[in-house]
PDB file of N, CA and C in Angstrom:
ATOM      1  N   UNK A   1     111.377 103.286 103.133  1.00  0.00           N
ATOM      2  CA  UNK A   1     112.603 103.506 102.427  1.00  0.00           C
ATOM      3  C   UNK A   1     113.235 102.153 102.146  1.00  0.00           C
ATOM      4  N   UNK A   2     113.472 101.955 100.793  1.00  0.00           N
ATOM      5  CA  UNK A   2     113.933 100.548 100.889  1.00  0.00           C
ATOM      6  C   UNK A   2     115.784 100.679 100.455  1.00  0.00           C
ATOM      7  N   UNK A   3     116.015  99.470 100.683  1.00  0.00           N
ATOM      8  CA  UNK A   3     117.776  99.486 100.423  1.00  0.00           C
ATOM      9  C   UNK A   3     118.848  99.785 101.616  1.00  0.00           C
ATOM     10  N   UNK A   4     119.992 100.792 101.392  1.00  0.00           N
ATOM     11  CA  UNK A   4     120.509 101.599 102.692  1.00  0.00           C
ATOM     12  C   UNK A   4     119.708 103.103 102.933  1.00  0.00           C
ATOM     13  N   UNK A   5     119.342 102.986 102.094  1.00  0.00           N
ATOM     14  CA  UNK A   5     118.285 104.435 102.595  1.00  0.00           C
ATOM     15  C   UNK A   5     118.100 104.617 103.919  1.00  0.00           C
ATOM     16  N   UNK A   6     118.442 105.886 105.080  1.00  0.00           N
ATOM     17  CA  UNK A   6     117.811 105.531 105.905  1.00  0.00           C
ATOM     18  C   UNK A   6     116.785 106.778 105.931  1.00  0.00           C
ATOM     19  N   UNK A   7     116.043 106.611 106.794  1.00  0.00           N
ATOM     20  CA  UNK A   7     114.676 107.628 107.224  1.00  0.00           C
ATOM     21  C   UNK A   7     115.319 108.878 107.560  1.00  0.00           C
ATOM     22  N   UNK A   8     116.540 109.242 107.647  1.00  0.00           N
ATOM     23  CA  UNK A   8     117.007 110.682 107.848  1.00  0.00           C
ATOM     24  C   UNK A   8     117.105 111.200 106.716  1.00  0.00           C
ATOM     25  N   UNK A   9     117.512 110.439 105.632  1.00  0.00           N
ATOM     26  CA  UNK A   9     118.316 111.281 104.912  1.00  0.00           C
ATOM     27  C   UNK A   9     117.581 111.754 103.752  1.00  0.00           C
ATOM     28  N   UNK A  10     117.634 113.064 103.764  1.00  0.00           N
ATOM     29  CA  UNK A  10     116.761 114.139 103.145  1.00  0.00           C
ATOM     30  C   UNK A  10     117.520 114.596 101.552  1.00  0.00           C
ATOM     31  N   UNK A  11     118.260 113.393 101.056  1.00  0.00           N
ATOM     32  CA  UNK A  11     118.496 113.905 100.156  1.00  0.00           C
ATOM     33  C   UNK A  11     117.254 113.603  99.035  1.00  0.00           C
ATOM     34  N   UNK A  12     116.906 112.198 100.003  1.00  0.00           N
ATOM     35  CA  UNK A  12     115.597 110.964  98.897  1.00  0.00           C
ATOM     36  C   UNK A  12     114.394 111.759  99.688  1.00  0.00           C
ATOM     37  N   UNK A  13     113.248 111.665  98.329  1.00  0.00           N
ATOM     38  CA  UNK A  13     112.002 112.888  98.017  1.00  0.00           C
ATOM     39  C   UNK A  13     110.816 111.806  98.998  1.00  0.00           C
ATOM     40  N   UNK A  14     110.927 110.668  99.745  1.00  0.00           N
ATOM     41  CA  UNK A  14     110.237 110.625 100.770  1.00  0.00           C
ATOM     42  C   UNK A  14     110.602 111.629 102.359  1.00  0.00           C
ATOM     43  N   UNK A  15     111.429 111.511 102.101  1.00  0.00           N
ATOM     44  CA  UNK A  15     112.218 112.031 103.552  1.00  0.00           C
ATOM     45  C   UNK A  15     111.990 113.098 103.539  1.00  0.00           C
ATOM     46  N   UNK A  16     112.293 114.150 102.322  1.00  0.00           N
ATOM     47  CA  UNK A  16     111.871 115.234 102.187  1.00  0.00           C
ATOM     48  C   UNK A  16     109.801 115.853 101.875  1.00  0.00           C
ATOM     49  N   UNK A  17     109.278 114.879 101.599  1.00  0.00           N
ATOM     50  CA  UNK A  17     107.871 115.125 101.536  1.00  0.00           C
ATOM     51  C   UNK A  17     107.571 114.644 103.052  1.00  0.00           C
ATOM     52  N   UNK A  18     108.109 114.176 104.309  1.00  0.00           N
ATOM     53  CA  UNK A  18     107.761 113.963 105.289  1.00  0.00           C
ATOM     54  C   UNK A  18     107.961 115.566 105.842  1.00  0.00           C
ATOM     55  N   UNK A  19     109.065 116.166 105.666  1.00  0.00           N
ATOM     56  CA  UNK A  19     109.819 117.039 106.277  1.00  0.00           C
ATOM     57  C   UNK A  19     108.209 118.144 105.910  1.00  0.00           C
ATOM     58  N   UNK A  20     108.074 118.426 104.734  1.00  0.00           N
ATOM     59  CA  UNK A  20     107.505 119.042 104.476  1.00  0.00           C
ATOM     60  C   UNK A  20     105.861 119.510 104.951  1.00  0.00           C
ATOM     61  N   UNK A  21     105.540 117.385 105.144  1.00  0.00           N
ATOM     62  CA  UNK A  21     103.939 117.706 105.804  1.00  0.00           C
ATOM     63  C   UNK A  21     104.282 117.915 106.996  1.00  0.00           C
ATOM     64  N   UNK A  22     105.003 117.877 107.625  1.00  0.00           N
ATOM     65  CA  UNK A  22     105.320 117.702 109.290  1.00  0.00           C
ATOM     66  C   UNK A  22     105.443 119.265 109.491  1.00  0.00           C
ATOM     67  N   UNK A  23     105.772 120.022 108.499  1.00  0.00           N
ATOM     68  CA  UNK A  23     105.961 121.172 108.266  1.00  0.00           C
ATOM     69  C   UNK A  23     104.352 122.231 108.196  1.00  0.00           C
ATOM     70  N   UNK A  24     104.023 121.683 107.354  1.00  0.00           N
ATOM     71  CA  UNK A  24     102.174 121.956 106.771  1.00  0.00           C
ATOM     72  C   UNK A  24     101.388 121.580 107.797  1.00  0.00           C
ATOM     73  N   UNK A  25     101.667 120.572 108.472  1.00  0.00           N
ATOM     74  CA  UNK A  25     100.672 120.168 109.515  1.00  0.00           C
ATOM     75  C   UNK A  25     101.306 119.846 111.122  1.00  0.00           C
ATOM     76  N   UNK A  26     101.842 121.293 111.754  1.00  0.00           N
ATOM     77  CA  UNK A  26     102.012 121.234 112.607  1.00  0.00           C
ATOM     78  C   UNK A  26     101.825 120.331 114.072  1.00  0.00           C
ATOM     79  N   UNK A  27     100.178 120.062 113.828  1.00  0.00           N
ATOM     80  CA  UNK A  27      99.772 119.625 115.050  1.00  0.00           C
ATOM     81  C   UNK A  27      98.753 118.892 114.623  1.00  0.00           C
ATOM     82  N   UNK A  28      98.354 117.699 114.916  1.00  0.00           N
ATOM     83  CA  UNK A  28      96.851 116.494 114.678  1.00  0.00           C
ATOM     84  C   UNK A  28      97.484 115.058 113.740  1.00  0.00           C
ATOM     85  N   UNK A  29      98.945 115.992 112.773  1.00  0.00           N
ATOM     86  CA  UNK A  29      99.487 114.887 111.928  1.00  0.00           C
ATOM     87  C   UNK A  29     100.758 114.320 112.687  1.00  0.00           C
ATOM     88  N   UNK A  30     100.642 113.222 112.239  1.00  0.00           N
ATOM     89  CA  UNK A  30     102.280 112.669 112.902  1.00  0.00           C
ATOM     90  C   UNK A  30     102.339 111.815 111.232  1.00  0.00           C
ATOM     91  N   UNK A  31     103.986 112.225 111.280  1.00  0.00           N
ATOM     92  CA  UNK A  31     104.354 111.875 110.034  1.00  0.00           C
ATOM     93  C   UNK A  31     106.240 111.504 110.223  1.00  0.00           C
ATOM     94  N   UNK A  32     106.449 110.126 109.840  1.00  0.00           N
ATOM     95  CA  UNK A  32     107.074 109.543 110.277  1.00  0.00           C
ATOM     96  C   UNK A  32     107.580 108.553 108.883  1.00  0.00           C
ATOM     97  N   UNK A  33     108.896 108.998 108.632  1.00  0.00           N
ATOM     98  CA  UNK A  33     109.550 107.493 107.418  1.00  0.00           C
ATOM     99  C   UNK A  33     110.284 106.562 108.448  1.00  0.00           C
ATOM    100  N   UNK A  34     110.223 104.947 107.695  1.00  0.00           N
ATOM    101  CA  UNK A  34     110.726 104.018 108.362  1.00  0.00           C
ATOM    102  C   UNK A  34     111.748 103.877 107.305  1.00  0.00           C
ATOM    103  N   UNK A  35     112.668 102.941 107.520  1.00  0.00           N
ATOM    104  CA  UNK A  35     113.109 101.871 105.930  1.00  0.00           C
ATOM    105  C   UNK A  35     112.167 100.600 105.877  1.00  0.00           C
ATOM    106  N   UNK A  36     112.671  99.815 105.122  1.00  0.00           N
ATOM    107  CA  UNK A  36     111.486  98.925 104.865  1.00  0.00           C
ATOM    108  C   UNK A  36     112.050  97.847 105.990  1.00  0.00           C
ATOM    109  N   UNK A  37     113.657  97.791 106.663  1.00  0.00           N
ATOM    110  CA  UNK A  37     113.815  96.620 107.525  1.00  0.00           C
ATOM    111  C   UNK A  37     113.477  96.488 108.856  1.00  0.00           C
ATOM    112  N   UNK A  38     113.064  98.307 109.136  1.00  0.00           N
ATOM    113  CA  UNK A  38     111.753  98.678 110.369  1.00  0.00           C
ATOM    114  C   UNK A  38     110.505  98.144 110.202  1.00  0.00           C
ATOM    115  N   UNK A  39     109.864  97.586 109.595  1.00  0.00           N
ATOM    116  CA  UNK A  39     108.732  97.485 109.788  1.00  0.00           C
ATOM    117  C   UNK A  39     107.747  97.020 110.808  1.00  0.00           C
ATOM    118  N   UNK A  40     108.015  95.946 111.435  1.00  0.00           N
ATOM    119  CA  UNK A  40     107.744  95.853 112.942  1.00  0.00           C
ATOM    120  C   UNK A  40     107.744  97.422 113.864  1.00  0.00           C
ATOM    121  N   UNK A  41     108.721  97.402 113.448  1.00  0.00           N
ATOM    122  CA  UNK A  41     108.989  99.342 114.419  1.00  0.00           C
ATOM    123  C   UNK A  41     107.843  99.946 113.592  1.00  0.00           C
ATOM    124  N   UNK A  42     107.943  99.711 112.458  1.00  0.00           N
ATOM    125  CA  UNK A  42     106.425 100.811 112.240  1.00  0.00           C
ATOM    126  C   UNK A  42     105.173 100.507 112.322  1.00  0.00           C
ATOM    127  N   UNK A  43     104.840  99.272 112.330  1.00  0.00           N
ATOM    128  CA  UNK A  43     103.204  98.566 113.191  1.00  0.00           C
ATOM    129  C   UNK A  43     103.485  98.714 114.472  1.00  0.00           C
ATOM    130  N   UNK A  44     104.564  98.770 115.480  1.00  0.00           N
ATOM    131  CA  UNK A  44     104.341  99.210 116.598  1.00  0.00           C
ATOM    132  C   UNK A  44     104.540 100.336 116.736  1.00  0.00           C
ATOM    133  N   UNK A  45     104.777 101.400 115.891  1.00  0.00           N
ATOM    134  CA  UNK A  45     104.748 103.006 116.239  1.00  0.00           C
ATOM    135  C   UNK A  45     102.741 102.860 115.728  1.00  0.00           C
ATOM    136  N   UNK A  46     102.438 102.417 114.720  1.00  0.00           N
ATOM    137  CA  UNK A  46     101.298 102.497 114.286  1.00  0.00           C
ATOM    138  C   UNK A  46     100.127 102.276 115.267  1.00  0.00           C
ATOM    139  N   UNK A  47     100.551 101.144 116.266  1.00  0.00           N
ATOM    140  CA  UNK A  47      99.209 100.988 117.506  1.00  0.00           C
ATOM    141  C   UNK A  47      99.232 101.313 118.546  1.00  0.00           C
ATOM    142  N   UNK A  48     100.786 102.003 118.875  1.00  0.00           N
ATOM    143  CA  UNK A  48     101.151 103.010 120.055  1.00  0.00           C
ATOM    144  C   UNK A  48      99.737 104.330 119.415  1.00  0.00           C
ATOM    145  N   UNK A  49      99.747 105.197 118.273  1.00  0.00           N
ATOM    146  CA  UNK A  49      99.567 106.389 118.292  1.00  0.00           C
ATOM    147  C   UNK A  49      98.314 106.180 118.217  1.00  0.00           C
ATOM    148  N   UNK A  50      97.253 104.705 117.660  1.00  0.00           N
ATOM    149  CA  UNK A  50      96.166 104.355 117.695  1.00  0.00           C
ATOM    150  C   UNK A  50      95.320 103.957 118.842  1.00  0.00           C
ATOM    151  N   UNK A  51      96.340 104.217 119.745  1.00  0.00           N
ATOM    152  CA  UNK A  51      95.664 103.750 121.197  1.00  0.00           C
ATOM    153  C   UNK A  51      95.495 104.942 122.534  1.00  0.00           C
ATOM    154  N   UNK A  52      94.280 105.314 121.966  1.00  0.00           N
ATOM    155  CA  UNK A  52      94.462 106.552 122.552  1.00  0.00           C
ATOM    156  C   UNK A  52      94.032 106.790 123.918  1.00  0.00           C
ATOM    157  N   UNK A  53      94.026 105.333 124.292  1.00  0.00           N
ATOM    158  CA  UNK A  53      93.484 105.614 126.387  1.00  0.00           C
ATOM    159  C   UNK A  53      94.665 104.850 126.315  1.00  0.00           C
ATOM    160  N   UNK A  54      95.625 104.758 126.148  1.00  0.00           N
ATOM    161  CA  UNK A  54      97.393 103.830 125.993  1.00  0.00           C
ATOM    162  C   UNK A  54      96.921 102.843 127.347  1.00  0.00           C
ATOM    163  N   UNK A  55      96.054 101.924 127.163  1.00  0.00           N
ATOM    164  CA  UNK A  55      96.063 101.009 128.092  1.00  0.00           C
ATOM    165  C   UNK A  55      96.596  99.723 127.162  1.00  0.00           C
ATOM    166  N   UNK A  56      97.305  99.555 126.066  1.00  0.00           N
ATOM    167  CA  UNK A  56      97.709  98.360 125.317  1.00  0.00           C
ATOM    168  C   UNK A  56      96.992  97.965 124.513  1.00  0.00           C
ATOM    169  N   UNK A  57      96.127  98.046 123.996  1.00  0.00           N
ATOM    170  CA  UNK A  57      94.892  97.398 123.065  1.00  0.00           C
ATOM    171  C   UNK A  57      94.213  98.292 122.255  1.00  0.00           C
ATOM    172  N   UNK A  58      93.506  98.042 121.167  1.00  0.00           N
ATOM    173  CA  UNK A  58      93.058  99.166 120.637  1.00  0.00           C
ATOM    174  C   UNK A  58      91.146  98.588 120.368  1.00  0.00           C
ATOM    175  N   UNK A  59      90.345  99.387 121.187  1.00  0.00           N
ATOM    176  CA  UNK A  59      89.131  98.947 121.354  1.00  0.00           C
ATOM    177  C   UNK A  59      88.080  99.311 119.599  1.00  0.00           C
ATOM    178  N   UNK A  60      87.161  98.661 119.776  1.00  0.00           N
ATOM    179  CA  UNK A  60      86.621  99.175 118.374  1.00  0.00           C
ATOM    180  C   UNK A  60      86.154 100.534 118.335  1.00  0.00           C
ATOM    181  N   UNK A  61      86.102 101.250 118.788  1.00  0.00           N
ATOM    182  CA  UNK A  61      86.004 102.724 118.482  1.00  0.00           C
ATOM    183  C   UNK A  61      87.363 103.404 117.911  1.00  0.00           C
ATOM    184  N   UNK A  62      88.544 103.297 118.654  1.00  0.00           N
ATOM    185  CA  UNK A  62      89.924 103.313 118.323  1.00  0.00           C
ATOM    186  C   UNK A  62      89.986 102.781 116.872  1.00  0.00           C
ATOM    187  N   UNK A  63      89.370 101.487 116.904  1.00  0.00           N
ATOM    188  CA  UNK A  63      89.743 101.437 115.004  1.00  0.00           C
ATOM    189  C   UNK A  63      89.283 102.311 114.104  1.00  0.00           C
ATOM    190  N   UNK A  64      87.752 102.412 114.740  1.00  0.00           N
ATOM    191  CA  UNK A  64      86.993 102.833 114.148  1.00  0.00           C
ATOM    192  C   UNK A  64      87.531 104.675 113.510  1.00  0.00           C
ATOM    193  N   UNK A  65      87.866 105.473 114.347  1.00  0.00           N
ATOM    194  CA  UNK A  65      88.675 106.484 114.209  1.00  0.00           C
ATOM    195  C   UNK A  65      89.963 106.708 113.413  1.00  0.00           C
ATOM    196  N   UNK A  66      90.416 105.934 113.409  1.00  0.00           N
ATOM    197  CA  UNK A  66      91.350 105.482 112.901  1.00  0.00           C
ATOM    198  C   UNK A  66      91.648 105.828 111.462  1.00  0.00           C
ATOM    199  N   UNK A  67      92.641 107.118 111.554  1.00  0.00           N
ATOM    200  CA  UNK A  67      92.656 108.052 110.004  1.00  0.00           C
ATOM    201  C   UNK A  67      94.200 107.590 109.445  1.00  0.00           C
ATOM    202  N   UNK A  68      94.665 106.622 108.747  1.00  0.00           N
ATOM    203  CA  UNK A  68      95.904 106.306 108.185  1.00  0.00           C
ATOM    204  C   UNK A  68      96.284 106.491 106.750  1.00  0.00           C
ATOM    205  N   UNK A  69      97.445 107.029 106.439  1.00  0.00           N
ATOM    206  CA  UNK A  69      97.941 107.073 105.385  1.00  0.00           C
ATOM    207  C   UNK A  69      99.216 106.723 105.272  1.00  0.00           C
ATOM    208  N   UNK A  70      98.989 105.295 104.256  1.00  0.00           N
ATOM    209  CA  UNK A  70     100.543 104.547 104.110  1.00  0.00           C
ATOM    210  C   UNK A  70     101.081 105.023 103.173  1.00  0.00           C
ATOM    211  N   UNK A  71     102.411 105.120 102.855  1.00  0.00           N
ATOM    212  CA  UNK A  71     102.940 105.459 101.428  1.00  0.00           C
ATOM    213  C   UNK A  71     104.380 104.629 101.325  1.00  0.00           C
ATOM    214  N   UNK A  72     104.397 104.043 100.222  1.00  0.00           N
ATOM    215  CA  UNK A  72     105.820 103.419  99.973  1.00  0.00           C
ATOM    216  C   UNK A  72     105.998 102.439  98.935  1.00  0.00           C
TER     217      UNK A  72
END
């Protein structure tokens, strides 16, 4: 979300197409808007959910798995 936009507000058609897959895809998707002055917050939400033995690191299989979809 760029500008004062923030990631709540569902009036702007990202916020609301989040609402929606989060909606469609109950469970396996995580779907999440930042603004654009999060971004750090969102490479570290990004290798938190990529690290799936959460020992801090993400091994090459972890990348390898690794199903992402950016939008913005």
């Amino acid at each position: 979300m760029g500008g004062f936009v923030r990631h709540d507000n569902a009036v702007h058609s990202p916020v609301q197409l989040a609402s929606r897959l989060r909606d469609g895809y109950p469970t396996g998707v995580h779907v999440e808007v930042f603004e654009n002055r999060r971004r750090e917050q969102a490479y570290q939400e990004i290798l938190k959910l990529l690290d799936a033995d959460h020992d801090g690191k993400l091994s090459e299989k972890e990348k390898a798995d690794a199903q992402i979809i950016l939008t913005g």
